[in-house]
N, C-alpha and C. Protein backbone atom coordinates (compact mmCIF):
# COMPACT_ATOMS: atom_id res chain seq x y z
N UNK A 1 0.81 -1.20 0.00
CA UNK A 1 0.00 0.00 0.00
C UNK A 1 0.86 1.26 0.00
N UNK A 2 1.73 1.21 0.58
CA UNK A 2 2.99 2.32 0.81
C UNK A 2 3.35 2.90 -0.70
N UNK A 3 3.43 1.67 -1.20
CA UNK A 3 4.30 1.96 -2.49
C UNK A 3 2.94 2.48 -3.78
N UNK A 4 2.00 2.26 -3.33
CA UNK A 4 0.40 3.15 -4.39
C UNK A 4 0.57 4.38 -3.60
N UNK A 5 1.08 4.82 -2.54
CA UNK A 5 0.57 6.29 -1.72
C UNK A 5 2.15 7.26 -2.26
N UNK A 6 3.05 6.69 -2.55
CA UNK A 6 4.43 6.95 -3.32
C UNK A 6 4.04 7.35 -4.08
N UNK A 7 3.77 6.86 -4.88
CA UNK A 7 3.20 6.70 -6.69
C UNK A 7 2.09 7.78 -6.74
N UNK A 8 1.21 7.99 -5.51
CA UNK A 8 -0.30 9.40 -5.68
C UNK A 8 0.46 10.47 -5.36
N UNK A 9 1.62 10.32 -4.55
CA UNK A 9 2.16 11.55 -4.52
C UNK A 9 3.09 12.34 -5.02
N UNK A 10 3.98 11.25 -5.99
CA UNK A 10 4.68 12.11 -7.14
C UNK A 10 3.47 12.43 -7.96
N UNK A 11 2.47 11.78 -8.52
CA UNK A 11 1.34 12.10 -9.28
C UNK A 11 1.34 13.52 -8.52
N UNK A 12 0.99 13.83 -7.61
CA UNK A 12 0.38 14.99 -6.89
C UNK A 12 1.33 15.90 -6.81
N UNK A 13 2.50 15.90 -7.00
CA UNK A 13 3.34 16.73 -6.34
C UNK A 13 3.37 17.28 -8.31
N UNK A 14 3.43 16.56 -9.16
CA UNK A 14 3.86 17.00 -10.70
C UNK A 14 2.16 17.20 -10.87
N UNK A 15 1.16 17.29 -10.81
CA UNK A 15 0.12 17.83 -10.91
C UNK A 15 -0.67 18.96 -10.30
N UNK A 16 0.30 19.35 -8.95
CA UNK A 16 0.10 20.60 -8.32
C UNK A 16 0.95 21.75 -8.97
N UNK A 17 2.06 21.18 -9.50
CA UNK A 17 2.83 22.04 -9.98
C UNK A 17 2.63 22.57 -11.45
N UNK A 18 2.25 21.30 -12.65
CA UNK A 18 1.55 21.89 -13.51
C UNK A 18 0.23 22.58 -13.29
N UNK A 19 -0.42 22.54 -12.57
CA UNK A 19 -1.81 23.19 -12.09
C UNK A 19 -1.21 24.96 -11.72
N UNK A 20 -0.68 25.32 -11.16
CA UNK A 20 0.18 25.98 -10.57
C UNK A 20 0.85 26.85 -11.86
N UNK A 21 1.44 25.90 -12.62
CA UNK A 21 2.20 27.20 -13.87
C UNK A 21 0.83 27.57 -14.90
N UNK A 22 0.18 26.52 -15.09
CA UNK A 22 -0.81 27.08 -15.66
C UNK A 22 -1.72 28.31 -15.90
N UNK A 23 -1.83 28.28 -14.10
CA UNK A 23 -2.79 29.35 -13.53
C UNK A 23 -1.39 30.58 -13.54
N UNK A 24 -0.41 30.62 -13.18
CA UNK A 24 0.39 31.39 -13.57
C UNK A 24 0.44 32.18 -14.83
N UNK A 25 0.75 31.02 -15.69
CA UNK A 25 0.94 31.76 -17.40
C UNK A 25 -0.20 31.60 -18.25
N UNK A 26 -1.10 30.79 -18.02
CA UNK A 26 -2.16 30.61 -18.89
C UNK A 26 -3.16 31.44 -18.77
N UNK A 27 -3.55 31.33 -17.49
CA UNK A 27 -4.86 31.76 -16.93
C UNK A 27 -4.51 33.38 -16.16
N UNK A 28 -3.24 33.48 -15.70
CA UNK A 28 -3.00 35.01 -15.34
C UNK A 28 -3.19 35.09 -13.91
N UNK A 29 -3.67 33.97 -13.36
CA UNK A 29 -4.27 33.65 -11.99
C UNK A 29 -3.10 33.90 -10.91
N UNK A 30 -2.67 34.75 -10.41
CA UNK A 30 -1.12 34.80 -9.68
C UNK A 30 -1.26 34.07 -8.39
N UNK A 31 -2.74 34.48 -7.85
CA UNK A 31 -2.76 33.96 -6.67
C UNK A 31 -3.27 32.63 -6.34
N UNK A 32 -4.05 32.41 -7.13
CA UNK A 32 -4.36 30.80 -7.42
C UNK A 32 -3.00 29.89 -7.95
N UNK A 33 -1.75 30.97 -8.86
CA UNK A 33 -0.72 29.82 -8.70
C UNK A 33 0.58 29.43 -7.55
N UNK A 34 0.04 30.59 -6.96
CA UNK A 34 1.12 30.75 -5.38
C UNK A 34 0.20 29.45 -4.67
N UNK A 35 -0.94 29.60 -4.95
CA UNK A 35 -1.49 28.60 -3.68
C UNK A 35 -1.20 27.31 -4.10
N UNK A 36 -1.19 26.78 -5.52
CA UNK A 36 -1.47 25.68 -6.21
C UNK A 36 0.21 25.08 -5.83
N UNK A 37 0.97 26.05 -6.36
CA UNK A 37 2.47 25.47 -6.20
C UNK A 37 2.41 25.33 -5.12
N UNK A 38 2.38 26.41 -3.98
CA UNK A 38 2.91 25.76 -2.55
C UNK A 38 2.02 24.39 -1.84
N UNK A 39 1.33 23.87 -2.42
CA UNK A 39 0.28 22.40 -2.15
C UNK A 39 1.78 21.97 -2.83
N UNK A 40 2.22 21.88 -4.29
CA UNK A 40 3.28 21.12 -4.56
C UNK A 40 3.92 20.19 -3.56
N UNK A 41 4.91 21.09 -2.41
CA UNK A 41 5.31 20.16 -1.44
C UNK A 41 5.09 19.80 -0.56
N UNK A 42 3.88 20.10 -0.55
CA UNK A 42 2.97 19.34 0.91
C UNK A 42 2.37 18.27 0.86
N UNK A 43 2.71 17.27 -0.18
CA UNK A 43 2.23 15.98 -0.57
C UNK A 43 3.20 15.21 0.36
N UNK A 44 4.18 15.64 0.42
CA UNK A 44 5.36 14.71 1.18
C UNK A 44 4.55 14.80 2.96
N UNK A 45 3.68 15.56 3.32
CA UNK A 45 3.19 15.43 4.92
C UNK A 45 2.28 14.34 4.77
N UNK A 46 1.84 14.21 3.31
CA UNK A 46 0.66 12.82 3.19
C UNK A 46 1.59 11.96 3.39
N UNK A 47 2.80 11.83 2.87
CA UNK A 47 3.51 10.46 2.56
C UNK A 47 4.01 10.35 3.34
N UNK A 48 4.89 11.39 4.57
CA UNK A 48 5.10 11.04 6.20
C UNK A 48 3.98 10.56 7.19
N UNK A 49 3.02 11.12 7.11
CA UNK A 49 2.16 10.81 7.99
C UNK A 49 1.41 9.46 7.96
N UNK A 50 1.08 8.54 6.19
CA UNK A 50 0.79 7.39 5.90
C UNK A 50 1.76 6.34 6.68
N UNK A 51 3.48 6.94 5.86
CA UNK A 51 4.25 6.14 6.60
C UNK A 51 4.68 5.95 8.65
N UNK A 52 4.41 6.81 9.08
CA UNK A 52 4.17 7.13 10.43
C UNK A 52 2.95 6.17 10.95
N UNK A 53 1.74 6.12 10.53
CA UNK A 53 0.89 5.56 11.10
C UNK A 53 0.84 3.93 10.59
N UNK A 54 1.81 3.28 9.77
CA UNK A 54 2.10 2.47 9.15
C UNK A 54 3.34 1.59 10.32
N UNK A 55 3.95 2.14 10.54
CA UNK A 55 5.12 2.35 11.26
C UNK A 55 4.86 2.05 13.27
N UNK A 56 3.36 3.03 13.45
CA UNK A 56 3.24 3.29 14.89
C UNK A 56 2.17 2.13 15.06
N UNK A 57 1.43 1.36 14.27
CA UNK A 57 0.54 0.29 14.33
C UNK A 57 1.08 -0.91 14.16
N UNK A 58 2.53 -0.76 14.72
CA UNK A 58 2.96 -1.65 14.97
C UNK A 58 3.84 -2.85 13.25
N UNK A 59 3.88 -2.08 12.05
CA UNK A 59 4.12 -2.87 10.99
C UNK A 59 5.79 -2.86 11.15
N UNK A 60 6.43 -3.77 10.28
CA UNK A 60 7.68 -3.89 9.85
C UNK A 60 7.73 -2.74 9.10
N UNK A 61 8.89 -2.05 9.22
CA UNK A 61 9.42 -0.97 8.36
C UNK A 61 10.23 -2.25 7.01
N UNK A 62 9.66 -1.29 5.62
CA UNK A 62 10.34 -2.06 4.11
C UNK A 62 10.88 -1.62 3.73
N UNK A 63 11.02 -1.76 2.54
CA UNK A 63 12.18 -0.82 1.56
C UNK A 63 11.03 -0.14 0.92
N UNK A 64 9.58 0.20 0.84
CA UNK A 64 9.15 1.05 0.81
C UNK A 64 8.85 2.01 1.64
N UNK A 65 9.44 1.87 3.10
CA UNK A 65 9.39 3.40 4.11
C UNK A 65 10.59 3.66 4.14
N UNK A 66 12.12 3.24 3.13
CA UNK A 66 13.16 3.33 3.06
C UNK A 66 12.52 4.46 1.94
N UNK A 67 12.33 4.35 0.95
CA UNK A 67 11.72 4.42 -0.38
C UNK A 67 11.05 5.86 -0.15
N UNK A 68 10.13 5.77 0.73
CA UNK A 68 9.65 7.15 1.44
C UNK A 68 9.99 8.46 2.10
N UNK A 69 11.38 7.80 2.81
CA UNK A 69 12.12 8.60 3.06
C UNK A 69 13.02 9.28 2.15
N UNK A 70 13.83 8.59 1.10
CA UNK A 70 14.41 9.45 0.33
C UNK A 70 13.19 10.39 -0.65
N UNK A 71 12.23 9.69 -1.01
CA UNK A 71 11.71 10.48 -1.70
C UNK A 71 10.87 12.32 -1.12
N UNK A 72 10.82 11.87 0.16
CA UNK A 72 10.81 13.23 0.91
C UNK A 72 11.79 14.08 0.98
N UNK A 73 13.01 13.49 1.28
CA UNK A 73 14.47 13.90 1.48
C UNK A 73 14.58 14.39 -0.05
N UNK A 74 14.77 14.06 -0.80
CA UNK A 74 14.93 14.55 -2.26
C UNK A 74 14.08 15.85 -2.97
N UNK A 75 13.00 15.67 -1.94
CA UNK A 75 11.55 16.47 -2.62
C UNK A 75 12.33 17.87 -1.74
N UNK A 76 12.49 17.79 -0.80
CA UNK A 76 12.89 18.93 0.51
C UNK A 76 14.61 19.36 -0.61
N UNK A 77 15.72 18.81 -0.92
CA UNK A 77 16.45 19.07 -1.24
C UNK A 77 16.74 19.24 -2.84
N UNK A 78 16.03 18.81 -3.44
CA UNK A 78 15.73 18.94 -4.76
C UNK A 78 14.72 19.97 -5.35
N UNK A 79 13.53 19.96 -4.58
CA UNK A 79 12.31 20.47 -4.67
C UNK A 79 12.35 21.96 -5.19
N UNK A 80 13.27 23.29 -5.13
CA UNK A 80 13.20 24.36 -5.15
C UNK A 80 13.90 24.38 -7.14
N UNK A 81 14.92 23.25 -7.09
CA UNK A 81 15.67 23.59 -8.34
C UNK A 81 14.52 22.64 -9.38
N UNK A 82 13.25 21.45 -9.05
CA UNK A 82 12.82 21.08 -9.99
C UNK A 82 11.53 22.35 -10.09
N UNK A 83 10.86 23.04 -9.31
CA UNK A 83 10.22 23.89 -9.44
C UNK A 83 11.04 25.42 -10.11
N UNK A 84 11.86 25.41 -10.29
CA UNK A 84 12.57 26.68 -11.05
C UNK A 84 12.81 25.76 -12.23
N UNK A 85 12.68 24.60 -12.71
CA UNK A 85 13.38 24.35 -13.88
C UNK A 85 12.07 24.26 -14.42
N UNK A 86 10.55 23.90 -13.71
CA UNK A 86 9.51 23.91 -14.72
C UNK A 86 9.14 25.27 -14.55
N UNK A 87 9.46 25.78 -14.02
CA UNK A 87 8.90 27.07 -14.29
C UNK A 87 9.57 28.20 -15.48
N UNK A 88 10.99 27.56 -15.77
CA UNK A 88 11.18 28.29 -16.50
C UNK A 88 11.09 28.10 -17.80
N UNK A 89 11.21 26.50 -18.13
CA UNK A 89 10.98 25.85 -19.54
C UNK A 89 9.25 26.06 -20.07
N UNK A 90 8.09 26.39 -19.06
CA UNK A 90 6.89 26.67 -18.66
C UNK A 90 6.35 28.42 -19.19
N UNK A 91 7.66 29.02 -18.78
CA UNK A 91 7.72 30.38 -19.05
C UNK A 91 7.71 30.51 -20.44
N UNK A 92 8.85 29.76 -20.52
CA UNK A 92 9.36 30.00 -22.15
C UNK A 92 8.90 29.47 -23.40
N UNK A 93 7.93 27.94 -23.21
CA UNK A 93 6.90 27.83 -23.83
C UNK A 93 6.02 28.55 -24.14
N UNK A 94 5.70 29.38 -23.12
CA UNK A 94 4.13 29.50 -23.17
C UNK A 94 4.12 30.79 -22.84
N UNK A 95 4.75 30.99 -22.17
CA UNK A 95 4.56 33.20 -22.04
C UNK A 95 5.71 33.78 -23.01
N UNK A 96 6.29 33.61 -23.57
CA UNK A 96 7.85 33.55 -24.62
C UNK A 96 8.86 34.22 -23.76
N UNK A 97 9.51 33.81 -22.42
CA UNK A 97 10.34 33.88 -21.52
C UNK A 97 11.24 33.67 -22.36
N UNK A 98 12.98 34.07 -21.31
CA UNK A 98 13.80 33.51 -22.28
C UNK A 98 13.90 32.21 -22.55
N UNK A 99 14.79 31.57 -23.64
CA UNK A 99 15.10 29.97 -23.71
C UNK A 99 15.84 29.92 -22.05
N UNK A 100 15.38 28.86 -21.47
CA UNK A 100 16.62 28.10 -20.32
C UNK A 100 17.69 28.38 -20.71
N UNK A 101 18.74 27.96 -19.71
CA UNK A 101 20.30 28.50 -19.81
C UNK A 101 20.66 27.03 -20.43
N UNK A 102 21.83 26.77 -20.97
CA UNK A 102 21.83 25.28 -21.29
C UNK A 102 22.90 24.84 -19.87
N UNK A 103 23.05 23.95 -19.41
CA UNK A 103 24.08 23.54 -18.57
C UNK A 103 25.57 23.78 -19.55
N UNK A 104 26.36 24.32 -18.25
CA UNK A 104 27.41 24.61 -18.53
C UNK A 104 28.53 23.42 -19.13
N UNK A 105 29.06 23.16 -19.61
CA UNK A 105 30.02 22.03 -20.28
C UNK A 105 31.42 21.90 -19.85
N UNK A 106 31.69 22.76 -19.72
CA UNK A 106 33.81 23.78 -19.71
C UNK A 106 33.97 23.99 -18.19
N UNK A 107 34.94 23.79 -17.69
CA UNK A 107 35.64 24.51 -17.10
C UNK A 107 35.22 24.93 -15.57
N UNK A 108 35.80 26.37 -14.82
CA UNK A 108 34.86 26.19 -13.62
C UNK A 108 33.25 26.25 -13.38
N UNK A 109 32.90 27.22 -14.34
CA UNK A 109 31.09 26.60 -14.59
C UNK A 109 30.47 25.66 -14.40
N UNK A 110 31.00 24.65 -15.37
CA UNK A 110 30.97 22.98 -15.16
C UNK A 110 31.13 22.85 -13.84
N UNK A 111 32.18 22.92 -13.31
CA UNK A 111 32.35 22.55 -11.46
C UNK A 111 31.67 22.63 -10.83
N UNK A 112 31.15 24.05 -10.53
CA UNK A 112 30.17 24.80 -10.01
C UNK A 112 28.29 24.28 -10.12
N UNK A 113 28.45 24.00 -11.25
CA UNK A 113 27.31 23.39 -11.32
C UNK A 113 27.17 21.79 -11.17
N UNK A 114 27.90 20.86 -10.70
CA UNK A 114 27.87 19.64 -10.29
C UNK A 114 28.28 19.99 -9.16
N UNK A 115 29.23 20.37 -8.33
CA UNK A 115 28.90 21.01 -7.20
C UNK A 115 27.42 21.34 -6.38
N UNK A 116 26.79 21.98 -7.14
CA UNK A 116 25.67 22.52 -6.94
C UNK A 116 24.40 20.98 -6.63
N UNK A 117 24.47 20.55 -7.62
CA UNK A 117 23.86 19.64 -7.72
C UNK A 117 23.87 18.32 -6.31
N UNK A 118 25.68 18.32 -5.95
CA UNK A 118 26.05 17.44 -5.04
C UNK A 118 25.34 17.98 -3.70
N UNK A 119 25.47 19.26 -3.99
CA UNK A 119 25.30 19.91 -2.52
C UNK A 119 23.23 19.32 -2.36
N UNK A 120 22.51 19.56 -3.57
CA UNK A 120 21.12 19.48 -3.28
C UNK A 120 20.72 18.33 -2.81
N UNK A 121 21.97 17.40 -3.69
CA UNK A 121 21.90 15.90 -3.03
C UNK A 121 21.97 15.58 -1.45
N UNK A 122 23.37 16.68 -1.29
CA UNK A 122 23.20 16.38 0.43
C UNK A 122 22.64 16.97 1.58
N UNK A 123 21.78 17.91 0.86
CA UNK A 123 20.23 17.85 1.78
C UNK A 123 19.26 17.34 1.64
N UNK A 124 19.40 16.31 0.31
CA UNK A 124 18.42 15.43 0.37
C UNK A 124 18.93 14.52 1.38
N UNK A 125 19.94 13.77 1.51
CA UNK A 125 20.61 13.08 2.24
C UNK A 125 20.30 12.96 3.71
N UNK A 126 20.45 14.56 4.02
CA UNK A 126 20.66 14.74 5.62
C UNK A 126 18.62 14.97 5.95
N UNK A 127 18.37 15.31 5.16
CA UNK A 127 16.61 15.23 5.88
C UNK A 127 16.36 13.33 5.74
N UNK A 128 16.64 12.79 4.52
CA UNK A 128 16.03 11.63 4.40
C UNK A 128 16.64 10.28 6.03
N UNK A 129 18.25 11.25 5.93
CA UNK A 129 18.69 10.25 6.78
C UNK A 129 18.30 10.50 8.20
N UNK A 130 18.35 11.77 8.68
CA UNK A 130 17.07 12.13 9.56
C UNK A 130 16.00 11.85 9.86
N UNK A 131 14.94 11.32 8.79
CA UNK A 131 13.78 10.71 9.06
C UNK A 131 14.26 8.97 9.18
N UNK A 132 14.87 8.53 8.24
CA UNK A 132 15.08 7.24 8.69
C UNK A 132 15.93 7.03 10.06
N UNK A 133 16.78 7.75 10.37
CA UNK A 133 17.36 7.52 11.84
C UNK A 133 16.55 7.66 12.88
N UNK A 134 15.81 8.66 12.89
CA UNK A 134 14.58 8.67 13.71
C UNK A 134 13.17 7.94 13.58
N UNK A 135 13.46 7.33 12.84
CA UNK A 135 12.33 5.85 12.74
C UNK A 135 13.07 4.31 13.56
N UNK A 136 14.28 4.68 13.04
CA UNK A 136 15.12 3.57 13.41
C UNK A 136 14.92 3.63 15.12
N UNK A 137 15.36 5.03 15.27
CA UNK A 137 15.70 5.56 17.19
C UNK A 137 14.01 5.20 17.88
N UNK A 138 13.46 5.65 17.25
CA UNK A 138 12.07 5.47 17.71
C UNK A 138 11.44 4.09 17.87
N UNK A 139 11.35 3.74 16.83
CA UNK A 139 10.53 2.30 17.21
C UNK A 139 11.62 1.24 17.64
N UNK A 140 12.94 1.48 17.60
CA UNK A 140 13.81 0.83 18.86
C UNK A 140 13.75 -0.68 19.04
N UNK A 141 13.81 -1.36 17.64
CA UNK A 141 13.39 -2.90 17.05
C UNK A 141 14.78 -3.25 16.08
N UNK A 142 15.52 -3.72 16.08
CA UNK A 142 16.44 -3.92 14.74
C UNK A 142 15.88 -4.91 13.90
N UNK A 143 14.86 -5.93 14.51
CA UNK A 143 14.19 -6.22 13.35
C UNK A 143 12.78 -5.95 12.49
N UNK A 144 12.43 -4.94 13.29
CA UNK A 144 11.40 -3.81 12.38
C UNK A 144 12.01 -3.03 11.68
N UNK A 145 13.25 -2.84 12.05
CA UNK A 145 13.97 -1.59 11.01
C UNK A 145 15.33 -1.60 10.21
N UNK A 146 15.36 -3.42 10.55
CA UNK A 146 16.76 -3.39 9.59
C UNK A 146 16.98 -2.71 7.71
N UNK A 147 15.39 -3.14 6.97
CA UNK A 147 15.27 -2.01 5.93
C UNK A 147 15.66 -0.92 5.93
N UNK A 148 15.22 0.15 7.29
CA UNK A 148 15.44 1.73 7.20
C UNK A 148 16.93 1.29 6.74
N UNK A 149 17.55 0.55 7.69
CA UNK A 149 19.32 0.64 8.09
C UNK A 149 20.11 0.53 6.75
N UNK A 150 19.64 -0.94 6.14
CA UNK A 150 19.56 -0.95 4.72
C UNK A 150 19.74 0.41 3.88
N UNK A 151 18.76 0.50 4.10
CA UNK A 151 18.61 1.95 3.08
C UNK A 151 19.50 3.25 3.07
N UNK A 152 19.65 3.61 4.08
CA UNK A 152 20.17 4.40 5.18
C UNK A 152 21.94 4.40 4.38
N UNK A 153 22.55 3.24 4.62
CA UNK A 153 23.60 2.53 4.37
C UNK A 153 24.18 2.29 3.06
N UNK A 154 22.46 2.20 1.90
CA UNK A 154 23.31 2.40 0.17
C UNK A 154 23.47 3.54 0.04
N UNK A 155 21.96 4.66 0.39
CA UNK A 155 22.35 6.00 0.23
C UNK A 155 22.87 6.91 0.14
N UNK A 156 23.85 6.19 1.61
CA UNK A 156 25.34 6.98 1.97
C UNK A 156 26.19 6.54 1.17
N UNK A 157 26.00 5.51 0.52
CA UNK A 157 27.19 5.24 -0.39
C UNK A 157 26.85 5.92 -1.73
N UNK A 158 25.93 5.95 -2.53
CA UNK A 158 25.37 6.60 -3.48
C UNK A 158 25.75 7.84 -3.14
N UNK A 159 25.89 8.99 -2.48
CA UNK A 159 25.84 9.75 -1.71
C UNK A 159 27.20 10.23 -2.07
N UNK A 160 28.58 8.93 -1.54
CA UNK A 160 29.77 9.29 -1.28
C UNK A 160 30.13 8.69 -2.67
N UNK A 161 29.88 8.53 -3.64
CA UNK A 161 29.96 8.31 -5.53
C UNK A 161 29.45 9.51 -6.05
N UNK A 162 28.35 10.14 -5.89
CA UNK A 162 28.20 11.28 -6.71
C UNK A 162 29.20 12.49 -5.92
N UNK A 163 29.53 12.44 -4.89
CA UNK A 163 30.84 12.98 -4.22
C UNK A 163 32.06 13.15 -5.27
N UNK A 164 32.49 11.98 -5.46
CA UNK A 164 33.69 11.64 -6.06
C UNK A 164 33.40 12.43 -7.65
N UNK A 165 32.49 12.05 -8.06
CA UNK A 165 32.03 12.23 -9.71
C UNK A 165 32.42 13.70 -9.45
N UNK A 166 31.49 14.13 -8.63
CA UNK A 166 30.76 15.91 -8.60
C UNK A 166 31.96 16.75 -8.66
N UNK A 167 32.66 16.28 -7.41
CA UNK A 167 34.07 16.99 -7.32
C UNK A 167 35.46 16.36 -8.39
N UNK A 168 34.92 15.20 -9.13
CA UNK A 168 35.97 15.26 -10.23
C UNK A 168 36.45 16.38 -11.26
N UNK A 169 35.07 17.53 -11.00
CA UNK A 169 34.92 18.45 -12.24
C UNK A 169 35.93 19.17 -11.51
N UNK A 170 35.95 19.50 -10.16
CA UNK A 170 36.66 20.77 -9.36
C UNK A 170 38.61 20.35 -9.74
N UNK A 171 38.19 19.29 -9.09
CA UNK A 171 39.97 18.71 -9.17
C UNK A 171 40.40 18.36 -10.92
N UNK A 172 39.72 17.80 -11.68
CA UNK A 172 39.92 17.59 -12.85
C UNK A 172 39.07 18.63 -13.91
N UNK A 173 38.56 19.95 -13.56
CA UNK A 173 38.22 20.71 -14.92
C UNK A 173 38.04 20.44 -16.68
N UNK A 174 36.89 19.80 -16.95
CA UNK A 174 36.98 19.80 -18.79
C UNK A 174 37.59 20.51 -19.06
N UNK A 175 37.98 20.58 -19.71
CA UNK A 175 38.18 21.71 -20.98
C UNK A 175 37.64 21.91 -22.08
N UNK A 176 37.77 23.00 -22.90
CA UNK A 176 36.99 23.29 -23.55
C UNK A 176 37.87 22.86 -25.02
N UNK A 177 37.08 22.34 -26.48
CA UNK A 177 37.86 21.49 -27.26
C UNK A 177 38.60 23.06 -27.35
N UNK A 178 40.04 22.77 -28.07
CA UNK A 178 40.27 23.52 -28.69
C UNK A 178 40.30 24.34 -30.62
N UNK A 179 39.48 25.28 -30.70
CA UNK A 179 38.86 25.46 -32.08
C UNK A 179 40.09 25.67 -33.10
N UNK A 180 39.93 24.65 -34.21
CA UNK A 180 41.15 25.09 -35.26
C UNK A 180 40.35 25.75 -36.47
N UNK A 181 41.64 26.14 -36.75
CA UNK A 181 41.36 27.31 -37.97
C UNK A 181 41.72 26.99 -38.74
C-alpha cells in the first residue's frame, strides 16, 4: 500500500505544480498559482504521515518506508531547483520567456554546477537520513527496522559516488575542445 501512496504523490506533487504554472501563465491567476504550487510540497506530509501511522501500528518498516524517506528527502532538497526548472521551460513555452540557460560544459562553470547539484543531493541526504534515523531511534526494534538501516547505508554510499564524480569536475576541470582554424 505504501508503495500506491508513493506513486499518488509524485502524481500529486507533478500535478500541483503543472496546475500551478498554468494558472500562472495561462490563466494570469497569480494567486491561485502561489497557492497551487505551494500544495506542490505538501504531498510529502501525506507520505510522512501514511508512513508514520504504518510504522506506529505496529508494521515492519520495508524498503518502501526506506523508499519514502528518500523520496521526501529529495523532494525537501531537490524540490526548489525542480520547481525553477519547470517554471522556466513553462515560461518559455508559453509566455515567450527567455530559452533556459543550457548547462554549462567547460571549465569552472561545469564545477560549479555539479557542485551545486552534489550539494542538493546532500540535503536530500541529511533530511532523508534524519527521518530514517529517527524511525530507526524510535521504534527501537532492529528487526522492524533493519530495511530503514539498509537503506540508510546504500544512500550513503550513493551519496559518497556522486561525491567523487561531482568533485571530479573541481579537481579535474573539462576543458573546452580547442577550435582550429
Amino acid at each position: 500500500m505504501l508503495i500506491a501512496v508513493i506513486v499518488a504523490c509524485e502524481i500529486g506533487f507533478w500535478l500541483f505544480l503543472l496546475a500551478g504554472l498554468v494558472c500562472r501563465y495561462l490563466l494570469r491567476r497569480q494567486r491561485l498559482s502561489a497557492i497551487l504550487l505551494a500544495l506542490a510540497p505538501t504531498v510529502d506530509l501525506v507520505l510522512l504521515t501514511v508512513s508514520v501511522i504504518d510504522l506506529r501500528s505496529g508494521g515492519t518498516a520495508t524498503a518502501a518506508h526506506g523508499l519514502a524517506a528518500i523520496y521526501i528527502g529529495v523532494s525537501v532538497g531537490f524540490g526548489h531547483r525542480m520547481l525553477q526548472w519547470a517554471d522556466t521551460r513553462f515560461a518559455h513555452r508559453f509566455a515567450g520567456g527567455p530559452a533556459p540557460a543550457k548547462k554549462p560544459k567547460f571549465g569552472a562553470a561545469r564545477a560549479a554546477f555539479e557542485r551545486s547539484g552534489w550539494y542538493a543531493h546532500l540535503r536530500a541526504w541529511l533530511v532523508g537520513a534524519a527521518l530514517l534515523g529517527l524511525a530507526i531511534v524510535t521504534i527501537d526494534d532492529a528487526t522492524r527496522t533493519e530495511a530503514l538501516l539498509q537503506t540508510l547505508q546504500l544512500w550513503t554510499l550513493v551519496l559518497a559516488i556522486d561525491a567523487v564524480i561531482s568533485f571530479s569536475y573541481t579537481v579535474f576541470p573539462k576543458k573546452a575542445p580547442v577550435a582550429r582554424v
